[in-house]
Protein backbone atom coordinates (compact mmCIF):
# COMPACT_ATOMS: atom_id res chain seq x y z
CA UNK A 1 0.00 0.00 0.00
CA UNK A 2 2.81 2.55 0.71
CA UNK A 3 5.48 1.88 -1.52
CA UNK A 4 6.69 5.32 -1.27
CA UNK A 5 7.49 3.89 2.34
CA UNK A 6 9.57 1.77 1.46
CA UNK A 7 11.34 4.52 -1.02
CA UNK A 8 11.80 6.79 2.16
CA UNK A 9 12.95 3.75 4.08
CA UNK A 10 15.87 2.93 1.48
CA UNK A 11 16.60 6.43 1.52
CA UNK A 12 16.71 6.60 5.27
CA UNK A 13 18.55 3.69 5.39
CA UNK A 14 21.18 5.21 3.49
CA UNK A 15 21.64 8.46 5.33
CA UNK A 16 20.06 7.72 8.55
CA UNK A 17 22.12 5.69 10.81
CA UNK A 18 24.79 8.28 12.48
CA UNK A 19 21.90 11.12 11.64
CA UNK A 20 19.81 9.85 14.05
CA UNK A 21 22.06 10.09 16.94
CA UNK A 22 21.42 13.91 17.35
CA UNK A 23 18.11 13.75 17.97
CA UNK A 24 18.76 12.44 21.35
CA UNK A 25 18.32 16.46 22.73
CA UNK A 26 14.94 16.55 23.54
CA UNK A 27 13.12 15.27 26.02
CA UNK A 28 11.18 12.61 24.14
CA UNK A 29 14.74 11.31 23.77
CA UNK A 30 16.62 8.74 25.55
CA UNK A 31 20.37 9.24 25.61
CA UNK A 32 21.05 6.88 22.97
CA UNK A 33 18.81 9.09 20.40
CA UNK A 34 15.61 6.72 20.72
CA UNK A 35 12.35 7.53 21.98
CA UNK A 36 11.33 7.49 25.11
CA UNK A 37 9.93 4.26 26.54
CA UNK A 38 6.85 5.73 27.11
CA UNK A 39 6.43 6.13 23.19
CA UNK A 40 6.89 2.71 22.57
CA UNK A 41 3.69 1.32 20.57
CA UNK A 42 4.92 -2.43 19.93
CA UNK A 43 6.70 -4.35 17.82
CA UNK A 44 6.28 -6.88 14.72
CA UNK A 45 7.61 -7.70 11.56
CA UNK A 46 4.09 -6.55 9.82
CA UNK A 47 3.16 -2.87 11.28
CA UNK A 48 -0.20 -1.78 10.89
CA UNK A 49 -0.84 1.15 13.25
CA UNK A 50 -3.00 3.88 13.19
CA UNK A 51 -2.04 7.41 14.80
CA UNK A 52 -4.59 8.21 17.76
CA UNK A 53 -3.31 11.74 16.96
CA UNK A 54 -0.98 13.96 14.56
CA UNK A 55 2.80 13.07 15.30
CA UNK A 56 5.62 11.22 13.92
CA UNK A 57 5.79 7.21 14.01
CA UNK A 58 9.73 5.62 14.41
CA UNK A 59 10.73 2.42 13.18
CA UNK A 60 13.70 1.43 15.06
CA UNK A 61 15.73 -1.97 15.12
CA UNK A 62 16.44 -2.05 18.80
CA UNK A 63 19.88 -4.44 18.91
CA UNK A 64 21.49 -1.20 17.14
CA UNK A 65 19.11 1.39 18.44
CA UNK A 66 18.77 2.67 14.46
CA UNK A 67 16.30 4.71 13.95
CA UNK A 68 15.15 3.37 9.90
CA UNK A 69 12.39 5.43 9.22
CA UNK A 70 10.40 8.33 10.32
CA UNK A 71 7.03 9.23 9.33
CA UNK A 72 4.71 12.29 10.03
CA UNK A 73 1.14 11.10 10.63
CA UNK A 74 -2.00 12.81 10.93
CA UNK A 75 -4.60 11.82 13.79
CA UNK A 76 -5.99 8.43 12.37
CA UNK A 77 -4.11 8.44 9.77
CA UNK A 78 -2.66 4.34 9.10
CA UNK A 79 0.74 3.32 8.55
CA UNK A 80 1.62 -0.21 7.35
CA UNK A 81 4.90 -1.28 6.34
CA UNK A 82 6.32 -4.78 6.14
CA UNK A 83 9.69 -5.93 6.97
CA UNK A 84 9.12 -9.56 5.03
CA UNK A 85 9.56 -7.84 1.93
CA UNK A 86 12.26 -5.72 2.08
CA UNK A 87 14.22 -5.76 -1.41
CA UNK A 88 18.14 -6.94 -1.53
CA UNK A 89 19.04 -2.92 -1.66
CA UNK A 90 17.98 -2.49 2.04
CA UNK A 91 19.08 -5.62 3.35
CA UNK A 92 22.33 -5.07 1.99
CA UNK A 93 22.44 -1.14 3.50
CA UNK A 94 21.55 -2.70 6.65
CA UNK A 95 24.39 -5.07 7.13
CA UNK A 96 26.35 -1.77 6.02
CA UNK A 97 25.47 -0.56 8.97
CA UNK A 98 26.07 -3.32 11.12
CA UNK A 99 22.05 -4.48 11.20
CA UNK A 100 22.13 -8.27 10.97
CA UNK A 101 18.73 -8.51 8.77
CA UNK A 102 18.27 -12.00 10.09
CA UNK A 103 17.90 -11.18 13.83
CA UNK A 104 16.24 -7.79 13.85
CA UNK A 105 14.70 -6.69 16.87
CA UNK A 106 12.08 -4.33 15.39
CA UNK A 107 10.52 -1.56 17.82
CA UNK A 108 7.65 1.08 16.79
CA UNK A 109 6.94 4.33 18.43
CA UNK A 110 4.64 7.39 18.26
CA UNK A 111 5.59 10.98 19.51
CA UNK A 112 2.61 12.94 19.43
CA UNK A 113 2.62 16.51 17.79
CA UNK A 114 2.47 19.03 20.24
């Protein structure tokens, strides 16, 4: 359904591993540069969430604490993405960045907009 997802991921995944280190500044941030535990939504290789309110939605893989993709959402907006069928292109810029594709530990959060 969202293969522009998917798009944004690869792109992500190619720019987005030592970005997402600076957000750790806020407070919604952990020191590491994740959100919050109190963000966290769940976690499954199928996501299918919908946003009780505007914010931004964070796919992380948790063993590396990457942030892979970011996504603004507007209240009930859905998001669905599928790790199954991630292409050879972003399996191979994960091991680049030391993500073992294989033994993924995915994790989903929500910050609400303010």
């Amino acid at each position: 359904m969202r293969t522009l997802v998917l798009v944004i991921g690869s792109l992500v995944l190619l720019t987005g591993g030592c970005a997402t280190r600076s957000l750790g500044g806020g407070s919604k941030f952990d020191s590491s540069g994740l959100p919050k535990p109190k963000y966290y939504v769940g976690t499954a290789t199928y996501i299918d969430y919908t946003a009780p309110k505007a914010g931004t939605l964070y796919f992380v893989e948790a063993n590396t604490k990457t942030i892979l993709l970011m996504e603004s959402l507007e209240q009930s907006e859905d998001f669905e993405f599928d790790t199954v069928d991630l292409d050879e292109d972003v399996l191979m810029h994960m091991e680049e960045m030391g993500i073992d594709p294989l033994n993924c530990k995915w994790a989903v959060y929500f910050i609400p907009a303010e």
